[in-house]
Protein backbone atom coordinates (compact mmCIF):
# COMPACT_ATOMS: atom_id res chain seq x y z
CA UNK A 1 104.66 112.11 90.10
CA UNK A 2 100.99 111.11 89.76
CA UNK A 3 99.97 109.27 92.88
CA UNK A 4 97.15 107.06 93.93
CA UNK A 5 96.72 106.67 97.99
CA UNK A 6 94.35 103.87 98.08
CA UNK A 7 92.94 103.12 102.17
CA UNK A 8 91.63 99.17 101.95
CA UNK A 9 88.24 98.52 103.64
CA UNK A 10 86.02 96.37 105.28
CA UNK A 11 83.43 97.37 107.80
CA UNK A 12 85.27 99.99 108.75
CA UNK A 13 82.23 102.76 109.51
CA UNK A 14 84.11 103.65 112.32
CA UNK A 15 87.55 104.31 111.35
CA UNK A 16 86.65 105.87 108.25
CA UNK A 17 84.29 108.63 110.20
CA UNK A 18 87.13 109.39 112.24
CA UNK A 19 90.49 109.40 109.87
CA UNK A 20 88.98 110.15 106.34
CA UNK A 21 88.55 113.78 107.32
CA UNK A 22 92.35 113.96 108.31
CA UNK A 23 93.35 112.72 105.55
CA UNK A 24 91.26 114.78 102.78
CA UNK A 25 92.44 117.85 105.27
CA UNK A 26 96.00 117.23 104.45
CA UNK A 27 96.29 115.81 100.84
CA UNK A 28 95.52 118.81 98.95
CA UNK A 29 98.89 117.94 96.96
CA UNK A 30 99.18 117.86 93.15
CA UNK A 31 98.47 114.85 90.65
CA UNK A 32 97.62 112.88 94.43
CA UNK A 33 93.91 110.45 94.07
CA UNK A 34 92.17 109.55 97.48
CA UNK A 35 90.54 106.23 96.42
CA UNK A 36 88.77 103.79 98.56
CA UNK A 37 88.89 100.20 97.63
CA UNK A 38 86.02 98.13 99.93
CA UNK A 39 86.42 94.73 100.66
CA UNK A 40 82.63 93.73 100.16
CA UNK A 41 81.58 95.32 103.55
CA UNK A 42 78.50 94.42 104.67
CA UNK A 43 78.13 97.23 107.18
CA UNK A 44 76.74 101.02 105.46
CA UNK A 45 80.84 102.41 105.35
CA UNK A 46 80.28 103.09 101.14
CA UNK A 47 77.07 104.69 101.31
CA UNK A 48 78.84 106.95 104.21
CA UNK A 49 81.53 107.89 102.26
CA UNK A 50 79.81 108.73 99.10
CA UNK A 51 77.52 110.61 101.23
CA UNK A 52 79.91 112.23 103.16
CA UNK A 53 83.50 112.66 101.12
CA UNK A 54 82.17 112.58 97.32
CA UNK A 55 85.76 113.61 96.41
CA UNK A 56 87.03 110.10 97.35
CA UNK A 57 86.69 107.25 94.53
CA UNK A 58 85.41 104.41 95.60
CA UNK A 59 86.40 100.99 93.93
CA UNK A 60 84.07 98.29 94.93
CA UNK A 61 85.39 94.46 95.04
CA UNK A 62 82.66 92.51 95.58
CA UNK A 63 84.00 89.82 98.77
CA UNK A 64 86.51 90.18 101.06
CA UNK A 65 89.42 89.23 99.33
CA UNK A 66 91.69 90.19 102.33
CA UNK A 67 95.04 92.58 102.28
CA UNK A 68 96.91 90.97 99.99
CA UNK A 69 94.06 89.89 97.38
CA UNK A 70 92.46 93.11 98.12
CA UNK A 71 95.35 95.72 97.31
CA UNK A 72 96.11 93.18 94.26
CA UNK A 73 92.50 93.87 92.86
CA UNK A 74 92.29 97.66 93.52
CA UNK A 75 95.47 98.64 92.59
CA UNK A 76 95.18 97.23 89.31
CA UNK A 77 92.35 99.72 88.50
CA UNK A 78 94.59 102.59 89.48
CA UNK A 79 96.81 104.17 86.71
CA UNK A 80 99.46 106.07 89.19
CA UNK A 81 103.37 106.48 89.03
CA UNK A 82 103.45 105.86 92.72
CA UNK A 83 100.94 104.07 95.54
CA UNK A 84 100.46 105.26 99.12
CA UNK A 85 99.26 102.20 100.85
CA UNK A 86 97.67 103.29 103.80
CA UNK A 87 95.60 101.78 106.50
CA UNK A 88 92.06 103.09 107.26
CA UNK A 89 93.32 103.41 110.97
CA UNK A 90 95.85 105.95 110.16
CA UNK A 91 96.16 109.70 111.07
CA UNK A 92 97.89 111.87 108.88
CA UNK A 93 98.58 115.66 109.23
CA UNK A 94 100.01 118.57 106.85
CA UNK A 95 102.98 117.69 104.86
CA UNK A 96 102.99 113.79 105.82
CA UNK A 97 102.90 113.34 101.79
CA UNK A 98 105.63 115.52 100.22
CA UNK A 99 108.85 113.99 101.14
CA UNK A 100 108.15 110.33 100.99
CA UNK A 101 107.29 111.21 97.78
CA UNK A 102 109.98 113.67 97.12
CA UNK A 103 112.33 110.48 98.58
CA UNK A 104 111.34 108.22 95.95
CA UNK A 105 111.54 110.27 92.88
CA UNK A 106 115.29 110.99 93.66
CA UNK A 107 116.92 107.25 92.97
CA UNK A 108 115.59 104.91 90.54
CA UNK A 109 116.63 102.19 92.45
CA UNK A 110 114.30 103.33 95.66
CA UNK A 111 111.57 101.16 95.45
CA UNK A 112 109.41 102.24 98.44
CA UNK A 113 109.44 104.66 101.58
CA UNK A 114 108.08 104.62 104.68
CA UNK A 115 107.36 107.51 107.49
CA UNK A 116 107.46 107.16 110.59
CA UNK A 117 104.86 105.69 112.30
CA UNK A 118 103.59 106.63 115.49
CA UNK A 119 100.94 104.88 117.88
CA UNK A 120 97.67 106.63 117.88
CA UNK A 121 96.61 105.27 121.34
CA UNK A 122 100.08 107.14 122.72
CA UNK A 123 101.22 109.84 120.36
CA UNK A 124 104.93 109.67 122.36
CA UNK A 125 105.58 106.24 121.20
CA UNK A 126 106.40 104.45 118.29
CA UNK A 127 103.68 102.00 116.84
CA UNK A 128 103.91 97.87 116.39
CA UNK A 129 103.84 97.81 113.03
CA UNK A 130 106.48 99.18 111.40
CA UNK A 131 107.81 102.08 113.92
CA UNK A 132 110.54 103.72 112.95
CA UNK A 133 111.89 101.13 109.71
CA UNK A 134 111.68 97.14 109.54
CA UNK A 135 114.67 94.75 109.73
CA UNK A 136 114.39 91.25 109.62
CA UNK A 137 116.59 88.48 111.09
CA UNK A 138 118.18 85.68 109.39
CA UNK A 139 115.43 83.51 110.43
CA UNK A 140 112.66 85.39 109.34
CA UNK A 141 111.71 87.16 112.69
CA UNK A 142 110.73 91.02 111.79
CA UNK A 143 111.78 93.53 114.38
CA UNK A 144 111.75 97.69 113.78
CA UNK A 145 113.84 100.76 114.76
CA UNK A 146 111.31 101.67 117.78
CA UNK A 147 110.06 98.20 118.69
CA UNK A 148 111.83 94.69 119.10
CA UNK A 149 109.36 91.50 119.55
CA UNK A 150 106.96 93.50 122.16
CA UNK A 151 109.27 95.85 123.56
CA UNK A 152 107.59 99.64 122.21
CA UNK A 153 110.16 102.44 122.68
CA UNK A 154 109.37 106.06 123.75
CA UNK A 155 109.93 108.30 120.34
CA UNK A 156 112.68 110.56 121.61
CA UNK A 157 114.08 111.60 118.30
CA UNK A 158 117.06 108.62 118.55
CA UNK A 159 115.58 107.80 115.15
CA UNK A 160 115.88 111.33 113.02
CA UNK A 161 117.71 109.95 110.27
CA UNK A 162 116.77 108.45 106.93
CA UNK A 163 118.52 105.34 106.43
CA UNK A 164 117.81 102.53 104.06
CA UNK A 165 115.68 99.55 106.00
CA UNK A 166 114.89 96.03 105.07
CA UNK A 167 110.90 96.28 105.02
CA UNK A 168 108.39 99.27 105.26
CA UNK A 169 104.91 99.12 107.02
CA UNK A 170 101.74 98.27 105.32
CA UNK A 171 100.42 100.13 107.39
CA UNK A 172 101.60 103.10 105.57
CA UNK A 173 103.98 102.22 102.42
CA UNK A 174 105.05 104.78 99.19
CA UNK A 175 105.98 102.34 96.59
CA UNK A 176 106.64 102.98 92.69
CA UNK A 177 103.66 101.26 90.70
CA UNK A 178 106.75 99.90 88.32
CA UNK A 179 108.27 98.78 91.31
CA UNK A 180 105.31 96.54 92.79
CA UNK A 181 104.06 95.33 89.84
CA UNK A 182 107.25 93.54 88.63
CA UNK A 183 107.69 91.73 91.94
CA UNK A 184 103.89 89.95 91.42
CA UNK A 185 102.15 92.70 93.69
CA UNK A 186 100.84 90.91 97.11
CA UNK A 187 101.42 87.25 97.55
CA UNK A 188 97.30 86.82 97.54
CA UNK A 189 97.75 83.53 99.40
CA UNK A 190 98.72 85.48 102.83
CA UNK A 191 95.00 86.91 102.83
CA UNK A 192 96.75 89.35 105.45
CA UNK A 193 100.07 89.97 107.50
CA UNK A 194 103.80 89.83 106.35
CA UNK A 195 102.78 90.22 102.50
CA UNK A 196 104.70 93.57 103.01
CA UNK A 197 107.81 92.16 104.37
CA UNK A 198 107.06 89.49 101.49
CA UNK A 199 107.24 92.29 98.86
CA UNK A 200 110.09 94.25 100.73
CA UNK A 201 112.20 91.18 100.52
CA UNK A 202 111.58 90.70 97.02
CA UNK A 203 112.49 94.08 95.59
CA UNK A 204 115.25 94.02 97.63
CA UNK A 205 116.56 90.60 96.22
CA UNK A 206 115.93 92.21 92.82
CA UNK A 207 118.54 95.20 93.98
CA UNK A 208 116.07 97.72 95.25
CA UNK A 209 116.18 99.94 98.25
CA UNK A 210 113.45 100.81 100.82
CA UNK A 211 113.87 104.21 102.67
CA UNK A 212 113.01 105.36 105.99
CA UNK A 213 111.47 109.31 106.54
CA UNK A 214 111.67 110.52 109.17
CA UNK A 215 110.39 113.80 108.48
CA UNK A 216 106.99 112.26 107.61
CA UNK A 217 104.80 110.66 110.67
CA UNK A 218 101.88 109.33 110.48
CA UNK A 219 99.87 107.85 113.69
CA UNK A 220 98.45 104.45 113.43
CA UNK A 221 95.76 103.22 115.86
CA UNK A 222 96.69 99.68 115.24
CA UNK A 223 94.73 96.44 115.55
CA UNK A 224 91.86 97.43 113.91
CA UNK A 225 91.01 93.88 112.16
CA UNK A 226 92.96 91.72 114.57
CA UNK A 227 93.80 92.23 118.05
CA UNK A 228 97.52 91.56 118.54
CA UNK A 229 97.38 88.81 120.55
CA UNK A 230 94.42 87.18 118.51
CA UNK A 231 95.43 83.51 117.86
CA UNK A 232 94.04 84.17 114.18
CA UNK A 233 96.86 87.04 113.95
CA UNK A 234 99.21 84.89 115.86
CA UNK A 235 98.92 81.80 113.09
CA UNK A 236 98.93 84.08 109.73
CA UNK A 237 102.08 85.79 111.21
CA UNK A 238 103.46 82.70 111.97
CA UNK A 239 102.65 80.88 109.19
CA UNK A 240 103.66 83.85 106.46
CA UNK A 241 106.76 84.19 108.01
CA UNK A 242 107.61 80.68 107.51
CA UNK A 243 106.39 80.79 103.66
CA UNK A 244 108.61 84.22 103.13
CA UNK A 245 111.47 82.81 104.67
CA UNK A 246 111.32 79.64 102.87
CA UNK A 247 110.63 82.13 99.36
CA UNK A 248 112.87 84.73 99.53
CA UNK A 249 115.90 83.79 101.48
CA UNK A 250 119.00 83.17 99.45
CA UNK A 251 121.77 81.88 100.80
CA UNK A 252 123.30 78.51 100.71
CA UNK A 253 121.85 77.17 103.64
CA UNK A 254 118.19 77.25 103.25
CA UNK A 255 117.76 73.87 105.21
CA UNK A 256 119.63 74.36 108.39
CA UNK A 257 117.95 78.40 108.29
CA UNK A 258 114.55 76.37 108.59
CA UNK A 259 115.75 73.55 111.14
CA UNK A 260 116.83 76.55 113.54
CA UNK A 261 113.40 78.30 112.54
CA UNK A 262 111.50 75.10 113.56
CA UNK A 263 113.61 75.14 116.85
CA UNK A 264 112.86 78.47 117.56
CA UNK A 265 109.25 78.19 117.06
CA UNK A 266 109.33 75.55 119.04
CA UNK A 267 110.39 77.41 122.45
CA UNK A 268 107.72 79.71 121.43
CA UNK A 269 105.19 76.98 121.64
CA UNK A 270 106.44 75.81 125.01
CA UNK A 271 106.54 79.32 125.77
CA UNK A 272 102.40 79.80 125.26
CA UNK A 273 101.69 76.71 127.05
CA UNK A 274 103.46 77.51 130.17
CA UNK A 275 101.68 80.53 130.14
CA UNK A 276 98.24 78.87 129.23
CA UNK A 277 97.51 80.54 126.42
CA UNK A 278 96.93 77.18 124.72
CA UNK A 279 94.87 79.01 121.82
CA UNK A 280 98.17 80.26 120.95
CA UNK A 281 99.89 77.27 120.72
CA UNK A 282 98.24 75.70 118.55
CA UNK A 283 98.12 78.13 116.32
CA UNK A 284 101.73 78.21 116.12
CA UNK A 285 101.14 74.45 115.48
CA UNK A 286 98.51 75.04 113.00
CA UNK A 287 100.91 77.33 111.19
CA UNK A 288 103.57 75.01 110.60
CA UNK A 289 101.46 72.34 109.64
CA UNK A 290 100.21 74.61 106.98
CA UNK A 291 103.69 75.40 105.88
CA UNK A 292 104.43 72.01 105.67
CA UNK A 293 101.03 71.15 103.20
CA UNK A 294 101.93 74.13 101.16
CA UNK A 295 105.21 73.30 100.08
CA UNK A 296 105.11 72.16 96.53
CA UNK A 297 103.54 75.58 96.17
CA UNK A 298 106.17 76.97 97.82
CA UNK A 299 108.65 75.45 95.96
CA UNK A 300 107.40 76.81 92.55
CA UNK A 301 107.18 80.00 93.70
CA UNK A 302 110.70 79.97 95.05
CA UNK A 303 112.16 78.79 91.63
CA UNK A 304 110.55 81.65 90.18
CA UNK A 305 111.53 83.92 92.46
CA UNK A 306 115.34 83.51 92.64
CA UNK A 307 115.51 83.28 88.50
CA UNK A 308 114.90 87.51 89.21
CA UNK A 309 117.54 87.68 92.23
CA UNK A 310 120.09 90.33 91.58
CA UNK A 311 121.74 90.96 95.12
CA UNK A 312 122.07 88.50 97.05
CA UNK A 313 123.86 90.47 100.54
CA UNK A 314 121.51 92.69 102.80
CA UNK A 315 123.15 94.75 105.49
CA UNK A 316 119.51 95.15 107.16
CA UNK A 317 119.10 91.66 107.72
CA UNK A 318 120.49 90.66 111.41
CA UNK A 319 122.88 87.41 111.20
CA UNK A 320 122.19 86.53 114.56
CA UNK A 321 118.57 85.54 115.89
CA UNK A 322 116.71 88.66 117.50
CA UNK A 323 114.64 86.46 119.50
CA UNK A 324 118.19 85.51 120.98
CA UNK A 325 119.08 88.72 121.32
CA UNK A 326 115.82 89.78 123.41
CA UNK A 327 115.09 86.59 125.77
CA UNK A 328 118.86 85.97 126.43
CA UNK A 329 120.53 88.90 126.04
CA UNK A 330 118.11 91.58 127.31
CA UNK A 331 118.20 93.81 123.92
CA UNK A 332 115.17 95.43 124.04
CA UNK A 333 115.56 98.72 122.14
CA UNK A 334 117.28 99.19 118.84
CA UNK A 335 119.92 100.55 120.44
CA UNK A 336 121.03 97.67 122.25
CA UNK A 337 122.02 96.00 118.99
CA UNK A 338 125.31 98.17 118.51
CA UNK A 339 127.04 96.43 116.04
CA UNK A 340 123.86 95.51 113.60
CA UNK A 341 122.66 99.36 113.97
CA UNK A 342 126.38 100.37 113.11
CA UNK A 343 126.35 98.57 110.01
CA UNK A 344 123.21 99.74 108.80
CA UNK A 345 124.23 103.55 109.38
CA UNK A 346 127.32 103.07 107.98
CA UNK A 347 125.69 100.75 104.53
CA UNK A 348 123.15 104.01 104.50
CA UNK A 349 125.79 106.71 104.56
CA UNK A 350 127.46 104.74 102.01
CA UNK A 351 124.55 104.83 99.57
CA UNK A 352 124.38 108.59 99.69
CA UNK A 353 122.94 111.20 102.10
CA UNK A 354 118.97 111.82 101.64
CA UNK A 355 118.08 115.08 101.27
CA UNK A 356 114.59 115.96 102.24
């Protein structure tokens, strides 16, 4: 399978110093392209890398055209089978490559694959985003095998088991070429976060599967363009989970799923000013008013979206609210959701056992 991994930057010196040589190290795999696509950095990180790695191609876009826009851009220069999507923050060691890609070439109807992914600050715990698989509530909120809201578990081996998941990590994502390019690519309008779960949701509304490996890990430093707690991160995850929830979901009752949504974010509003983090706030406030000015858009890209929907029941999306589940209940690990992690072993085994 001829493969492209493509690492996204901008003004990234730093990163790229200390993660390209991993990666070159432990890529040395058949029909695989290291290509760098640059987001119109202004700092010297091409000139370093075509100084320093002159076996990485280098696609140069001009501007920033963020995440989404950016991928959308470079990828369509690549001619691959397959894309590894991986962040510029990302360590990778020997074999990391083979069996997501090994994974994907077994079932035409696997769409993409992700490893797990570990924190690079804490190599004993899972990272933020993405962990150890993404799920997604019926509401829109993304949680993970390995984390729920803020809650980072201790990687212990609980999660040794490949099992289909609802989204997979930009941060580090093996998708077919075929595969992304029928869903649209990147929603370009996010700029950046949630345009994976955006693209997860749509393949999977189109009858695809995503797979977890868990016998590929990769270690994510995390935060890199936006600290986590950066009201600018805050409102684009906020306000792209409102515009894929309002795209992609597809059951009858779209308008009391957002009602609930708006109630939700509501208590998280409360929530930041209590706290004082009033920068917060508003962004949460800013992001709805956004969603609310970008509906007609919305609109026409949900039409078009649900004239390609071919399954219409997910067994990784939680029918219950996981924000629920953590503030009132106290679930705070994966675990803790018995019934939800029952069903999604048992919808897994069902598909067939993954051999790796």
């Amino acid at each position: 399978m001829k493969t492209a991994v493509v690492v996204l930057n901008w003004n990234g010196r730093e990163h790229l110093e200390k993660y390209l040589p991993h990666l070159i190290e432990n890529s040395n795999v058949q029909n695989v392209e290291l290509i760098l696509a640059d987001n119109g950095s202004s700092d010297d990180s091409i000139s370093f890398v075509e100084s320093e790695f002159p076996q990485i191609r280098i696609i140069r876009l001009g501007r920033n055209y963020g995440f989404a826009g950016g991928y959308n851009k470079a990828l369509q220069q690549v001619d691959a089978d397959a894309f590894c999507i991986l962040n510029s923050d990302v360590r990778v060691f020997d074999g990391w490559l083979e069996k997501p890609l090994r994974i994907i070439g077994t079932d035409s109807n696997i769409a993409a694959v992700q490893p797990k992914i570990l924190s690079d600050r804490d190599w004993s715990r899972f990272e933020h985003a993405g962990a150890a698989g993404g799920y997604i509530d019926k509401y829109g909120y993304p949680f993970c095998r390995g984390r729920i809201m803020n809650a980072i578990e201790y990687d212990r081996g609980q999660f040794n088991s490949n099992v289909d998941i609802f989204w997979a990590s930009g941060a580090c994502l093996f998708i077919k070429s075929k595969a992304f390019w029928e869903c649209g690519g990147f929603d370009a309008d996010y700029f950046a976060h949630m345009e994976e779960i955006d693209l997860c949701w749509k393949l999977k509304n189109r009858g695809y599967r995503i797979v977890f490996c868990h016998k590929s890990k990769v270690f994510h430093y995390g935060g890199a363009t936006l600290d986590y707690n950066n009201p600018r991160k805050i409102y684009l995850n906020f306000r792209n989970s409102l515009w894929t929830l309002y795209k992609n979901y597809t059951g009858n009752c779209l308008r009391c799923i957002m009602i609930r949504r708006m109630i939700i974010d509501t208590a998280a509003i409360v929530k930041f000013f209590i706290s004082f983090q009033f920068r917060n706030a508003f962004a949460v406030i800013k992001a709805h008013v956004d969603y609310y000015r970008s509906k007609p858009a919305l609109r026409k890209k949900r039409r078009e979206l649900m004239s390609h929907v071919k399954n219409t029941i997910h067994h990784e999306m939680l029918n219950h609210s996981i924000v629920k589940h953590f503030f009132l209940y106290g679930h705070k690990t994966f675990d803790d959701l018995k019934q939800f992690k029952t069903t999604v072993l048992r919808k897994s085994r069902n598909n067939h056992r993954l051999s790796v």
